[in-house]
N, C-alpha and C. Protein backbone atom coordinates (compact mmCIF):
# COMPACT_ATOMS: atom_id res chain seq x y z
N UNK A 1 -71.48 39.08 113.55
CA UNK A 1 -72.73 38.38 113.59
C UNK A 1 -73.32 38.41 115.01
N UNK A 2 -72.60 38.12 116.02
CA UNK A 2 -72.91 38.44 117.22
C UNK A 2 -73.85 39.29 117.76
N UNK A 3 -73.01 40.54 117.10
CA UNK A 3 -73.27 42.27 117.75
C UNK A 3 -74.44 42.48 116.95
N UNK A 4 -74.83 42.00 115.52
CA UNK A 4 -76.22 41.83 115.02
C UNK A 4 -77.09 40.91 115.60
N UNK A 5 -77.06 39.93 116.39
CA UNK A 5 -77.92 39.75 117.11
C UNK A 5 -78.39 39.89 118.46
N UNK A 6 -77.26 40.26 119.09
CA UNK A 6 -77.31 41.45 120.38
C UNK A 6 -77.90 42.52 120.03
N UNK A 7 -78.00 43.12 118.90
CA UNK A 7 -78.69 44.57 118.45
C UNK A 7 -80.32 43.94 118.58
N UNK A 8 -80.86 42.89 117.75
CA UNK A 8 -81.58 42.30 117.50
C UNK A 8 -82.84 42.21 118.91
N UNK A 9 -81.93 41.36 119.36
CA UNK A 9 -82.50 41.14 120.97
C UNK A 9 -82.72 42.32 121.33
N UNK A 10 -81.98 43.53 121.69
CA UNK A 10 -82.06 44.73 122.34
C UNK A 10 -83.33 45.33 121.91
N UNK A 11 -83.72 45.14 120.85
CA UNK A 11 -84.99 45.57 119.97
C UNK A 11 -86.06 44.76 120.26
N UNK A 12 -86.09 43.83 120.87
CA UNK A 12 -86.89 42.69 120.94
C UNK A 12 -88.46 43.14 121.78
N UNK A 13 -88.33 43.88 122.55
CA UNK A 13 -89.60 44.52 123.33
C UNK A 13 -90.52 45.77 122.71
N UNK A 14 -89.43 46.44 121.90
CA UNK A 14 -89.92 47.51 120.66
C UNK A 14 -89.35 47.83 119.72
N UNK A 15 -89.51 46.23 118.96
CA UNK A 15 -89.39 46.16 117.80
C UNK A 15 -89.60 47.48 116.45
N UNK A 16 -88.72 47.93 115.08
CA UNK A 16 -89.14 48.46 114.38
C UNK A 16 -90.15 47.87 113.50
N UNK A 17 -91.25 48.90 113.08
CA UNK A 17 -92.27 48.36 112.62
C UNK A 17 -91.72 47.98 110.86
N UNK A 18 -90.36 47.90 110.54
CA UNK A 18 -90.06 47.56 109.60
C UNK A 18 -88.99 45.95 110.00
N UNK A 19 -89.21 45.19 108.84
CA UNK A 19 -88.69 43.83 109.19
C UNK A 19 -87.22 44.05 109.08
N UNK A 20 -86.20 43.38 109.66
CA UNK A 20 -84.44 43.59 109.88
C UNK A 20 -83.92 42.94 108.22
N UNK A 21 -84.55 41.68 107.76
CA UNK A 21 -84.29 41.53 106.74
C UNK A 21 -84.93 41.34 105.51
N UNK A 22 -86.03 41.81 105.45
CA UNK A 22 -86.56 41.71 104.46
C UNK A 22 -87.07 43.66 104.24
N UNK A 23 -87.32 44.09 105.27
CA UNK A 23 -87.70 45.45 105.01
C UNK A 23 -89.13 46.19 105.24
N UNK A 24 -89.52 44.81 105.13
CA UNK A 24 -91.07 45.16 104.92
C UNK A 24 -92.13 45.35 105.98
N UNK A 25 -92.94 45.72 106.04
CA UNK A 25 -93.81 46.78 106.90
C UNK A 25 -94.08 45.79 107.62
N UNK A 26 -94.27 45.52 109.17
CA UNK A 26 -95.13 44.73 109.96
C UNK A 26 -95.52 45.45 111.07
N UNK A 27 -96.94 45.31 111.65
CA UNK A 27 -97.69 45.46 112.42
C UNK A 27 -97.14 45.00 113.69
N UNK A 28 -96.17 45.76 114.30
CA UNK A 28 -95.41 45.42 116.12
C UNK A 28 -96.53 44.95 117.11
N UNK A 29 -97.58 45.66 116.65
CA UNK A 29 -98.74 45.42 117.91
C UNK A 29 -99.63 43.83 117.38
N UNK A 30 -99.33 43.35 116.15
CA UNK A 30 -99.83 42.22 116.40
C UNK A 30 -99.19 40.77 116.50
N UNK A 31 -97.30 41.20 117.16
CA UNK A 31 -96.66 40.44 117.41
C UNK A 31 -96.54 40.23 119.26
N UNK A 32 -96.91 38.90 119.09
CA UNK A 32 -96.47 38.96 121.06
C UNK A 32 -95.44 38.77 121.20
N UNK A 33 -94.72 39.17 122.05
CA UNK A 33 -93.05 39.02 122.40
C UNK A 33 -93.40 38.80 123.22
N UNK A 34 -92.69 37.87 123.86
CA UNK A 34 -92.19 37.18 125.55
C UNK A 34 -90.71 36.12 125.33
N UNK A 35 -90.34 36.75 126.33
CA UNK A 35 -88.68 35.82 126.39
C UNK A 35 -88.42 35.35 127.83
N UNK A 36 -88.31 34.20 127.91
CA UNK A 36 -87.94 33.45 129.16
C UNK A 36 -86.46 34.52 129.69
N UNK A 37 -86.61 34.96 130.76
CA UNK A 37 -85.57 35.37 130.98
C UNK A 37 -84.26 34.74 131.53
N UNK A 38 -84.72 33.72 132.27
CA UNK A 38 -83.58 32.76 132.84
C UNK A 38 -83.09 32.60 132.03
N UNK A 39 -82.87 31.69 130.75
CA UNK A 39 -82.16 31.12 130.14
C UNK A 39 -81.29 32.14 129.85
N UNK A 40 -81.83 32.95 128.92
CA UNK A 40 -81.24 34.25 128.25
C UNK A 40 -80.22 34.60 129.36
N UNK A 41 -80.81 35.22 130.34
CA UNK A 41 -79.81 35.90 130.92
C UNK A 41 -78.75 35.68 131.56
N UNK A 42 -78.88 33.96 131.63
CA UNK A 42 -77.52 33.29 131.93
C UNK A 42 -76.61 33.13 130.60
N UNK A 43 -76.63 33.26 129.59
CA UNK A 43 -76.43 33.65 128.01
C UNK A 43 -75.55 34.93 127.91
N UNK A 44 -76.37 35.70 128.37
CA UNK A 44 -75.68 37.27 128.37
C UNK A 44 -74.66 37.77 129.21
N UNK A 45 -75.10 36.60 130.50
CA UNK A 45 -73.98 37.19 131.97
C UNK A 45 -72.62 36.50 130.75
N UNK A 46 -72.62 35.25 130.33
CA UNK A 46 -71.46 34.63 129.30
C UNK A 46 -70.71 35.59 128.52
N UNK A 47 -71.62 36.51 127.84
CA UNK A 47 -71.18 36.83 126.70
C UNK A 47 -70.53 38.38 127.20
N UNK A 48 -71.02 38.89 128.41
CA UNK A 48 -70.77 39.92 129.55
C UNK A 48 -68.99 39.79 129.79
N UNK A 49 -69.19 38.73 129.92
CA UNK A 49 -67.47 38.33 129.96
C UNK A 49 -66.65 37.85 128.67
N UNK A 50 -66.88 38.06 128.17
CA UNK A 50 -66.44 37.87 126.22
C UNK A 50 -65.43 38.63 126.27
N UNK A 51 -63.93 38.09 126.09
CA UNK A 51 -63.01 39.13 125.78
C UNK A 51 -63.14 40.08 124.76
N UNK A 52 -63.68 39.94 123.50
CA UNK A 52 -64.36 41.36 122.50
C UNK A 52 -65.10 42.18 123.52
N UNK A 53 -64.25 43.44 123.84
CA UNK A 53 -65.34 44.52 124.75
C UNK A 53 -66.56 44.83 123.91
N UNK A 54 -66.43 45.06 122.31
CA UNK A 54 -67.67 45.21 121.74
C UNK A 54 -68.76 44.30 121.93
N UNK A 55 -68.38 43.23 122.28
CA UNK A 55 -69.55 41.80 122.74
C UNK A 55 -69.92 42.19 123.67
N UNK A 56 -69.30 42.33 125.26
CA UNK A 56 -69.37 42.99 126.52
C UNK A 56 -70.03 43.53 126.34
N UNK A 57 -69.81 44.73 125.77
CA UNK A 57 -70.20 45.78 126.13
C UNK A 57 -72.08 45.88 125.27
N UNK A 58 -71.97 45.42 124.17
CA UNK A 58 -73.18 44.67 123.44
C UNK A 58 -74.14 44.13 124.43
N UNK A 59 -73.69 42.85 125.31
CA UNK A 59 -74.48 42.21 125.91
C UNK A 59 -75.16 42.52 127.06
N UNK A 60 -74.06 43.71 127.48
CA UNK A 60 -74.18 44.22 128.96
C UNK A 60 -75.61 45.48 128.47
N UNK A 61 -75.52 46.01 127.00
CA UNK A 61 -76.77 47.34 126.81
C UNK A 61 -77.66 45.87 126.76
N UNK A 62 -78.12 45.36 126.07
CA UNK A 62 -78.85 44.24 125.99
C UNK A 62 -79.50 43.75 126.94
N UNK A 63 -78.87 42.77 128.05
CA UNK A 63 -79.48 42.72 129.56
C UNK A 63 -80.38 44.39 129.86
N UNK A 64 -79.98 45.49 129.65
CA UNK A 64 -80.06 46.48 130.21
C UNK A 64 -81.56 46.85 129.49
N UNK A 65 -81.34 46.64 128.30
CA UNK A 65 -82.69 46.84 127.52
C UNK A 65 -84.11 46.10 127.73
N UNK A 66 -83.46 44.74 127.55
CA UNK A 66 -84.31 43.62 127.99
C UNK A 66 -84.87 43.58 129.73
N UNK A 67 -84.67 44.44 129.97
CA UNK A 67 -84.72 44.80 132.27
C UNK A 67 -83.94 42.96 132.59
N UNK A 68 -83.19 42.61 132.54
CA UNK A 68 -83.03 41.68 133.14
C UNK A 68 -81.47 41.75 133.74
N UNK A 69 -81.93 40.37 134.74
CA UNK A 69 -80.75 40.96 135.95
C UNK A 69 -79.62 40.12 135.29
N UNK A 70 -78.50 40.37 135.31
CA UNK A 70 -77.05 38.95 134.86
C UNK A 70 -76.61 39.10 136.35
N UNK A 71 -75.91 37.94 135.90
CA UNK A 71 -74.66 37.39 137.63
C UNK A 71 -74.41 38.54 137.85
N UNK A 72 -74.17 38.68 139.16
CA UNK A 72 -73.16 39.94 139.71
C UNK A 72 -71.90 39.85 139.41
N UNK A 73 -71.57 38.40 139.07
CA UNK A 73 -69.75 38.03 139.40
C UNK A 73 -69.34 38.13 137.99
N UNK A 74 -70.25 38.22 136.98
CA UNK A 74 -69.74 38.64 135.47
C UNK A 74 -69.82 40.19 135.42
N UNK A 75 -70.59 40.80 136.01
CA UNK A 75 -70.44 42.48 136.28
C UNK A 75 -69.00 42.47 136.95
N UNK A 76 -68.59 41.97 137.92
CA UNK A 76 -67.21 42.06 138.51
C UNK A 76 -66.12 42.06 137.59
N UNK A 77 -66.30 41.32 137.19
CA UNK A 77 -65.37 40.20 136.18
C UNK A 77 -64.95 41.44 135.08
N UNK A 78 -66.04 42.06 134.52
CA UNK A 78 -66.14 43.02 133.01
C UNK A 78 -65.46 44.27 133.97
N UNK A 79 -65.77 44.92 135.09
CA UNK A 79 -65.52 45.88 136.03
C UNK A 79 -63.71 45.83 135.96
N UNK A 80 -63.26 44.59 136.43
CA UNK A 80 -62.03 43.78 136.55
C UNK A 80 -61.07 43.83 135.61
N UNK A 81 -61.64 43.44 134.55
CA UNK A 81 -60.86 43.31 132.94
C UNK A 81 -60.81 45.09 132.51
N UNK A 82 -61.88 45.68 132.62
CA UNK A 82 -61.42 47.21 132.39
C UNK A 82 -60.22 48.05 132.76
N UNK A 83 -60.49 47.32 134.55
CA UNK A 83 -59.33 48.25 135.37
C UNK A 83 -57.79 47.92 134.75
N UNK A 84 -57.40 46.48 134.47
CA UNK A 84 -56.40 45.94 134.64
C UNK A 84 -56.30 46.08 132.82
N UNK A 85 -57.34 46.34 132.22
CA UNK A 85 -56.70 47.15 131.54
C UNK A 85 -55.85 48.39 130.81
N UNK A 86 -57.00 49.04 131.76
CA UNK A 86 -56.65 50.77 131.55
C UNK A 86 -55.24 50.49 132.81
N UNK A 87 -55.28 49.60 133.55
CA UNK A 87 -53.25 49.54 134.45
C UNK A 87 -52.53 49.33 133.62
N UNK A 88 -52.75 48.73 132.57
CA UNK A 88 -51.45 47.89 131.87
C UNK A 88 -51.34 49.18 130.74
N UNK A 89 -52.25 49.67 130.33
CA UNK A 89 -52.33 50.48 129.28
C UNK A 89 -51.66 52.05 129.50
N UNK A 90 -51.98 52.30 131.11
CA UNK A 90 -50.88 53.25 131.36
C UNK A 90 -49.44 52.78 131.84
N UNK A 91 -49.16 51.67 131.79
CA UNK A 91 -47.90 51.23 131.51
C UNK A 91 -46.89 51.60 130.72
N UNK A 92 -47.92 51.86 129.50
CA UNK A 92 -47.08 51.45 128.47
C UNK A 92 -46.32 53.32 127.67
């Protein structure tokens, strides 16, 4: 449910001119989109650090789509959890 609305959002600036759940035809150009970015993007730096890498990694195209900036220290953090994974993983 998540990763469907991380998809969602990611779409949010160019939207398909077909609706996600119903199907049906809508006119993109006579919808205004605007999204506060603060809030959100303190939201995403969160979910940036989500042990599901598919969330991560979800939230991190997302910020990316949406142009908005997240914490630096949750970029670290996701940077962090990779390395010390791929260490432990050639451990094994």
């Amino acid at each position: 449910m998540r990763l469907e609305a991380l998809a969602a959002l990611a779409d949010w600036k160019h939207p398909s001119p077909l609706d996600r759940v119903t199907g049906r035809y809508r006119d993109p150009a006579a919808i205004e989109r605007h999204l506060d970015p603060g809030p959100l993007a303190a939201v995403l730096s969160g979910l940036i650090r989500d042990a599901h890498s598919e969330i991560s990694a979800a939230a991190l195209a997302t910020a990316v789509a949406l142009d908005f900036k997240v914490n630096e220290d949750a970029l670290a953090d996701l940077v962090m959890a990779r390395i010390q994974r791929r260490t432990c993983e050639s451990r094994l």
